[in-house]
N, C-alpha and C. Protein backbone atom coordinates (compact mmCIF):
# COMPACT_ATOMS: atom_id res chain seq x y z
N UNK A 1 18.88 -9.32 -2.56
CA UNK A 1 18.20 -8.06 -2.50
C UNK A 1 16.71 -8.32 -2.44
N UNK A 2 15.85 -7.37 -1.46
CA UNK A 2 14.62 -7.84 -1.66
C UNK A 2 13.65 -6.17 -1.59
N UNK A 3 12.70 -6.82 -1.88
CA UNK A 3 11.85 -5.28 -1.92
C UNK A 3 10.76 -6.25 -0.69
N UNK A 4 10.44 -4.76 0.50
CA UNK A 4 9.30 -5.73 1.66
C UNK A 4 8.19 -4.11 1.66
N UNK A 5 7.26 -4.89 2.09
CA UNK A 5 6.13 -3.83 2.18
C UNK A 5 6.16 -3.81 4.01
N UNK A 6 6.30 -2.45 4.41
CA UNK A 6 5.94 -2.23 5.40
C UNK A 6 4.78 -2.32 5.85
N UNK A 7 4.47 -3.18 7.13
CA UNK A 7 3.05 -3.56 7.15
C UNK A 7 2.72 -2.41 7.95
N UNK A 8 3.01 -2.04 8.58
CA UNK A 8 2.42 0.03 9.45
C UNK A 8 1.63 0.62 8.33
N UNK A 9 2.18 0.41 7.00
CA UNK A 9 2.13 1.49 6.13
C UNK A 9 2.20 1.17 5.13
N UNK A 10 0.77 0.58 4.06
CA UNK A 10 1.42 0.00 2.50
C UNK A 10 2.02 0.30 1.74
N UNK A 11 1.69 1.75 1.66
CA UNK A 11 2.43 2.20 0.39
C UNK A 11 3.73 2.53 0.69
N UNK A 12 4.61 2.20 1.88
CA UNK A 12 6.06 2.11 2.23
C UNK A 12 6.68 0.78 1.49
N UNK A 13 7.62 0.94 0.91
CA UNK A 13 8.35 -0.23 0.45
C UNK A 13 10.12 0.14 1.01
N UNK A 14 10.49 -1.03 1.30
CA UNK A 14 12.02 -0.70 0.88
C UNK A 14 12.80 -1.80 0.47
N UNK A 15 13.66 -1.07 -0.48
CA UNK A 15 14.41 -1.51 -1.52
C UNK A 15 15.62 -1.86 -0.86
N UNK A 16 16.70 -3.10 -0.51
CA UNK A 16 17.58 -3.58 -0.10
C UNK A 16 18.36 -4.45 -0.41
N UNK A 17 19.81 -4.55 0.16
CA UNK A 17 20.59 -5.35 -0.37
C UNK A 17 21.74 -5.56 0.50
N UNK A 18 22.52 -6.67 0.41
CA UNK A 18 24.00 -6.60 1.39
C UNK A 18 24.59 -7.09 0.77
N UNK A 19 25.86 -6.46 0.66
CA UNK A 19 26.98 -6.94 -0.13
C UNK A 19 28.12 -7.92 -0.14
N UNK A 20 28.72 -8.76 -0.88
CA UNK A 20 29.54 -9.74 -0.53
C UNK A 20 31.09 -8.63 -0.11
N UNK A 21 31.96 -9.56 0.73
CA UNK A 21 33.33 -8.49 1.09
C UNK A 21 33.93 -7.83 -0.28
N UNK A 22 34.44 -6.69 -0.22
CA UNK A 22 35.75 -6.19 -0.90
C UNK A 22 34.57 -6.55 -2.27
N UNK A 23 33.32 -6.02 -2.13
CA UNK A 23 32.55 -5.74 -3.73
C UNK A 23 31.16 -4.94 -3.52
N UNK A 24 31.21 -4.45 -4.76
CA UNK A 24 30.82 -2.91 -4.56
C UNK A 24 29.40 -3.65 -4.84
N UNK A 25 28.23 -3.11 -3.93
CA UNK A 25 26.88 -2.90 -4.06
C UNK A 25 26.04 -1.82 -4.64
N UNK A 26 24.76 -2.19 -5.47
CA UNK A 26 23.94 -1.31 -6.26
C UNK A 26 22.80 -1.81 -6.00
N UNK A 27 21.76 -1.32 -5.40
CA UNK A 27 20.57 -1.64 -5.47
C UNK A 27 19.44 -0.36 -5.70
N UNK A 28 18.41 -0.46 -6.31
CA UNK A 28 17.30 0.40 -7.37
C UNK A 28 16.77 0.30 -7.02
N UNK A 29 15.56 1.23 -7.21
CA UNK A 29 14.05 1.34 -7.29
C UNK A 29 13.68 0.80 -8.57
N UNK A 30 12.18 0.14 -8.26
CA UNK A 30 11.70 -0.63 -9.77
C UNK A 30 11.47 0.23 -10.43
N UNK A 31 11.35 0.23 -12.09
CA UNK A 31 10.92 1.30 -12.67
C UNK A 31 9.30 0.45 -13.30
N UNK A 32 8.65 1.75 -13.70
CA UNK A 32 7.33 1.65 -13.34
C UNK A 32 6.60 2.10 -12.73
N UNK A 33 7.04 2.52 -11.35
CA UNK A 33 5.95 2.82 -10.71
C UNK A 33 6.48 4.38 -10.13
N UNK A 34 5.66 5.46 -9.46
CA UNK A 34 6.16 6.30 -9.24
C UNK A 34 6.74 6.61 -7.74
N UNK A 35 7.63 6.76 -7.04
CA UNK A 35 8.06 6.78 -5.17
C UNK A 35 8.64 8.32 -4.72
N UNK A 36 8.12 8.31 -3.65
CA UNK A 36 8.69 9.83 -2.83
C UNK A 36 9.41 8.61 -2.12
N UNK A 37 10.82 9.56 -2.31
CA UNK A 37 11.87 8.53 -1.32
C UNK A 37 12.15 9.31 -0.03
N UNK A 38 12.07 8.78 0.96
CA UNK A 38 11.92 9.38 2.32
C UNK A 38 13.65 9.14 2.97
N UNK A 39 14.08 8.34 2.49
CA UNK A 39 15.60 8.02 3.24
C UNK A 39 16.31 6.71 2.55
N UNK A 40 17.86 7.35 2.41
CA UNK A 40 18.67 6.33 2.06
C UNK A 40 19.69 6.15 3.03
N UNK A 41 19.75 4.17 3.40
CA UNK A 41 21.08 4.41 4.58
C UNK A 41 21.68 3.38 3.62
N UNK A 42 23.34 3.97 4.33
CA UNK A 42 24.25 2.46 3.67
C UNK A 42 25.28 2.29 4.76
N UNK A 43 25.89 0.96 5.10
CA UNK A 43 26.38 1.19 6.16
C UNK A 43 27.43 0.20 6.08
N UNK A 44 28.75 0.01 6.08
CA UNK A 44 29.67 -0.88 5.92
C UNK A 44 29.91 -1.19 7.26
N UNK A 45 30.89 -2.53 7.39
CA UNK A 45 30.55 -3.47 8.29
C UNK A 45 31.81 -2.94 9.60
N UNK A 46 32.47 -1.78 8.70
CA UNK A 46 33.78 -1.18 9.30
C UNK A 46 34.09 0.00 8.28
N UNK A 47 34.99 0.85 8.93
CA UNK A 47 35.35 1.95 7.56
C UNK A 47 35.86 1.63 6.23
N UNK A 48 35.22 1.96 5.16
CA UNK A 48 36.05 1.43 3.85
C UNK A 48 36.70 1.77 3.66
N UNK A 49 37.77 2.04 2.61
CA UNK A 49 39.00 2.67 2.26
C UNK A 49 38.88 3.01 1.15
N UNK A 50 37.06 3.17 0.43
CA UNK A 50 37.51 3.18 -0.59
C UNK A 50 36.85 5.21 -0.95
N UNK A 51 35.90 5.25 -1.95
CA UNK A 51 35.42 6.27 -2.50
C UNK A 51 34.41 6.66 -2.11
N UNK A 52 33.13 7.43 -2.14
CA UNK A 52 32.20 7.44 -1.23
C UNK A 52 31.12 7.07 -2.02
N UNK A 53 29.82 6.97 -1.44
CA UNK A 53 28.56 6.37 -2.10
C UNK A 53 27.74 7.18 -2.97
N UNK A 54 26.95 6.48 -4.21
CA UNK A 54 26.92 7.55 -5.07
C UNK A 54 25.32 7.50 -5.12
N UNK A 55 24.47 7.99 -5.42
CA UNK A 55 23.25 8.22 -5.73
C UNK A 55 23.05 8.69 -7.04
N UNK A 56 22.33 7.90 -7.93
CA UNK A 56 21.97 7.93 -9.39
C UNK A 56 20.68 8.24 -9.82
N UNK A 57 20.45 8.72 -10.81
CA UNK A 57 18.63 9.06 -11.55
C UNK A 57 19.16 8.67 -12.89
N UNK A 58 18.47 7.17 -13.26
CA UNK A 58 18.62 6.87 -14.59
C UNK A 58 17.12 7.15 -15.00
N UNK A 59 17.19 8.32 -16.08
CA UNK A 59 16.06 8.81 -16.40
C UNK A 59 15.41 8.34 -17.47
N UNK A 60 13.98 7.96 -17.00
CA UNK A 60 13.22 7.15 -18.42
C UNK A 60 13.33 8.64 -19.48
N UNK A 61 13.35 9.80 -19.47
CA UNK A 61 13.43 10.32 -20.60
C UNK A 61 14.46 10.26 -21.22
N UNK A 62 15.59 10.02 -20.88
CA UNK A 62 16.90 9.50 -21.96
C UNK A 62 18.15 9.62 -21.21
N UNK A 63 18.58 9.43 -21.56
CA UNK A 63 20.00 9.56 -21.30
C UNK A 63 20.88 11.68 -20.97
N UNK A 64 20.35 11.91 -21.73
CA UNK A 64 20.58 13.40 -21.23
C UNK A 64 20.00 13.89 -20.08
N UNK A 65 18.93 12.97 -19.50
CA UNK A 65 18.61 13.69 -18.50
C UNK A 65 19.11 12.84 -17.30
N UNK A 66 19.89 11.91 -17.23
CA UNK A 66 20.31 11.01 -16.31
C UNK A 66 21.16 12.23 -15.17
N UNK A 67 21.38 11.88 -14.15
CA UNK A 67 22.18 12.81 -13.41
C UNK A 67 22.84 12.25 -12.28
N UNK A 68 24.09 12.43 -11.47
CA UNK A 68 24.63 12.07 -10.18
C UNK A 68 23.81 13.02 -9.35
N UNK A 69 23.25 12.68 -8.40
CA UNK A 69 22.35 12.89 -7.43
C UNK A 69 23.39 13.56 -6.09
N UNK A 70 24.12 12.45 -5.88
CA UNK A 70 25.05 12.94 -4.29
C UNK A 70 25.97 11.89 -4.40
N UNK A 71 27.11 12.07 -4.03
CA UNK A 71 28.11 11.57 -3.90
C UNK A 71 28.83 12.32 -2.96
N UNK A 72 28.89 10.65 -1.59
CA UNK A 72 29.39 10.81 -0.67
C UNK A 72 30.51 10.74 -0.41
N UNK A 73 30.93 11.24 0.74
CA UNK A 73 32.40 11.79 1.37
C UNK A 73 33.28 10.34 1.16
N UNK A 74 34.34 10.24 1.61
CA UNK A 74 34.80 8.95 0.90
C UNK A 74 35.33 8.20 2.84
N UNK A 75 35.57 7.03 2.94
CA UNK A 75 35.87 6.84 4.32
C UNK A 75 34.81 6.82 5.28
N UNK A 76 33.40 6.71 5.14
CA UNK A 76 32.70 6.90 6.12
C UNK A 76 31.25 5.69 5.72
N UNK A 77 32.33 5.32 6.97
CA UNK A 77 31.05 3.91 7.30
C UNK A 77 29.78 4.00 7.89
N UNK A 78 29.09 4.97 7.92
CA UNK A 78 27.26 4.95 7.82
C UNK A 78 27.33 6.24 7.31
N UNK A 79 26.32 6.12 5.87
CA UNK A 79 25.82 7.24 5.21
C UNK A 79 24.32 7.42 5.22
N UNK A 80 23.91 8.86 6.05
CA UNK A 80 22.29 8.74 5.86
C UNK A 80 21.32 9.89 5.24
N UNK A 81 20.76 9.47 4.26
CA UNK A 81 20.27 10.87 3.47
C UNK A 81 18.81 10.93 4.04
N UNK A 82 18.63 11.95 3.63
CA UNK A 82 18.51 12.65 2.99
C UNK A 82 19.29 13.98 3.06
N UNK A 83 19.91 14.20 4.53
CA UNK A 83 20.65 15.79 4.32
C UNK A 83 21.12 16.51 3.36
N UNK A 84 21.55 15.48 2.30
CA UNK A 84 22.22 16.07 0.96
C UNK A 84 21.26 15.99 -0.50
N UNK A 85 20.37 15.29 -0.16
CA UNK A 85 18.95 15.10 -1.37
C UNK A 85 17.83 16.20 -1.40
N UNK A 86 17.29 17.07 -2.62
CA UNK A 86 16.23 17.48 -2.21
C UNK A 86 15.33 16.77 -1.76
N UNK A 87 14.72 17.54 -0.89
CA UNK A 87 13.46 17.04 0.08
C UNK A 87 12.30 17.51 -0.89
N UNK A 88 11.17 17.10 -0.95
CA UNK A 88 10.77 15.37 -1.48
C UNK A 88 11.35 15.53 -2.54
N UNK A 89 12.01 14.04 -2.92
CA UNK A 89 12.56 13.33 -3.79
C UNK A 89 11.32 12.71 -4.84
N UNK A 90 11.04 13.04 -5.86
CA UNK A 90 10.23 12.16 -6.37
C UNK A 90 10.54 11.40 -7.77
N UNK A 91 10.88 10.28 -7.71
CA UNK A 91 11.11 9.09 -8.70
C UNK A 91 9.99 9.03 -9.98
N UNK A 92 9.94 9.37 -10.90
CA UNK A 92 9.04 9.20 -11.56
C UNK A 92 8.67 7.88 -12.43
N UNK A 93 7.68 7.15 -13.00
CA UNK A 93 6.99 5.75 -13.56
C UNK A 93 8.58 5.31 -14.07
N UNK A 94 9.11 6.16 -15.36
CA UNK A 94 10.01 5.75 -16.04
C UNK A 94 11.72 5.91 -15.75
N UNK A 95 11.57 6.73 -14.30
CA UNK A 95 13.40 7.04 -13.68
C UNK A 95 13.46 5.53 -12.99
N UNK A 96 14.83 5.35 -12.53
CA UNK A 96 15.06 4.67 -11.88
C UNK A 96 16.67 5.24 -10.56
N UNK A 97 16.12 5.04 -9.36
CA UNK A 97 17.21 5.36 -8.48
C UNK A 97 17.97 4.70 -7.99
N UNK A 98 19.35 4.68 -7.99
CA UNK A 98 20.31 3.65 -8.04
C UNK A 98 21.08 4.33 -6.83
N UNK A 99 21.35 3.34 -6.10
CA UNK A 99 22.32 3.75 -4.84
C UNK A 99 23.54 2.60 -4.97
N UNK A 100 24.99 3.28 -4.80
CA UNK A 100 26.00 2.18 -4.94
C UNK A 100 26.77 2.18 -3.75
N UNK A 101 26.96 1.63 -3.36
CA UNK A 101 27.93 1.87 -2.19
C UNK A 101 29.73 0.78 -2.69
N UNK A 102 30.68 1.33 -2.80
CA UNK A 102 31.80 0.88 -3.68
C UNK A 102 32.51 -0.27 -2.61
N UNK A 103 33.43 -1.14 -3.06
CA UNK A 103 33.74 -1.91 -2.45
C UNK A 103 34.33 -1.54 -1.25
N UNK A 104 34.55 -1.98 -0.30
CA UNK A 104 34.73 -0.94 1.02
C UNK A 104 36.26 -1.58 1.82
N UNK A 105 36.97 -2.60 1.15
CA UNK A 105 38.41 -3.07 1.38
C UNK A 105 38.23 -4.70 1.58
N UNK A 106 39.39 -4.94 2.17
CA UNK A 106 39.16 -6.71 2.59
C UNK A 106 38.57 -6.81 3.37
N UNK A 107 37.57 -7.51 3.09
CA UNK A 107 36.69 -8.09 4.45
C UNK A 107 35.71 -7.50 4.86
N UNK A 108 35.46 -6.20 4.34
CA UNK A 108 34.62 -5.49 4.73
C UNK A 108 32.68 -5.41 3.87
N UNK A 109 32.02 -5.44 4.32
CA UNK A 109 30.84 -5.95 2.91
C UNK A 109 30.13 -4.35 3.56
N UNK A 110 28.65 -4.54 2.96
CA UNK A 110 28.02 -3.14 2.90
C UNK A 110 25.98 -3.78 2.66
N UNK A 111 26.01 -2.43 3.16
CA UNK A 111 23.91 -2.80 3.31
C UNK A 111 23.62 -1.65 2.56
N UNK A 112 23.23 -1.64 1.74
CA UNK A 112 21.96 -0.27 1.52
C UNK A 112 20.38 -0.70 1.26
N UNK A 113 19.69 -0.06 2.17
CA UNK A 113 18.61 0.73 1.95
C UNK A 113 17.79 1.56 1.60
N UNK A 114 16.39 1.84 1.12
CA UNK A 114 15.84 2.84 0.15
C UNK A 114 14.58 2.61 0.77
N UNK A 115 14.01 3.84 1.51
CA UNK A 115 13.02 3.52 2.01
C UNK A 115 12.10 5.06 0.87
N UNK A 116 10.95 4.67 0.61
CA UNK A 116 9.98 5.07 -0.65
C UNK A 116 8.63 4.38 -0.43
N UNK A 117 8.11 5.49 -0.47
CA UNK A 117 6.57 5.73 -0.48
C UNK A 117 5.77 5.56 -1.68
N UNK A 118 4.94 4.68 -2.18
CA UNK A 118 4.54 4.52 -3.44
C UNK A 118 3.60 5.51 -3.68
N UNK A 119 3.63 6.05 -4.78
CA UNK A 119 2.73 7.43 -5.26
C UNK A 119 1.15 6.77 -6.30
């Protein structure tokens, strides 16, 4: 997983990862700092078979305020948000945003992306 600075645009970062086959991927935003998230893709290498992709807010104010964000349709090999996220998304110093994409069958692995604007 790596975090890269878009050179067009500094304060663009994105957050990434690819997954080994038949195992479920999670990759975050750092916490600390604050991001307007502009788009999440995830994209398996073929259709999964499994559940659909989930979008998380682990909230620095506690645990009561944590929430499921979106959770996607199940069977569908490229997921791209924002259609289902409020528009602007904003991550605050102490949240953290977690995107999972679940194991997707034999053989099959998975990418997600988090593209975020540093505030």
């Amino acid at each position: 997983m790596g975090v890269r600075n878009n050179k067009n645009m500094k304060s663009l970062k994105t957050f990434s990862g690819k997954g080994e086959a038949y195992t479920a991927l999670s990759v975050s935003t750092e916490v600390g700092s604050r991001y307007l998230v502009h788009q999440v893709v995830v994209s398996y290498s073929a259709n999964p078979t499994q559940t659909g992709v989930t979008i998380n807010l682990d909230s620095g104010l506690g645990a009561d305020y944590d929430a499921v964000l979106l959770t996607g349709d199940a069977n569908t090999r490229y997921s791209i948000f924002p259609e289902d996220l409020i528009k602007p998304f904003i991550v605050m110093e102490g949240d953290v945003l977690t995107v999972t994409a679940p194991a997707g069958g034999a053989g099959i692995t998975s990418a997600i992306s988090i593209l975020a604007e540093k505030l």
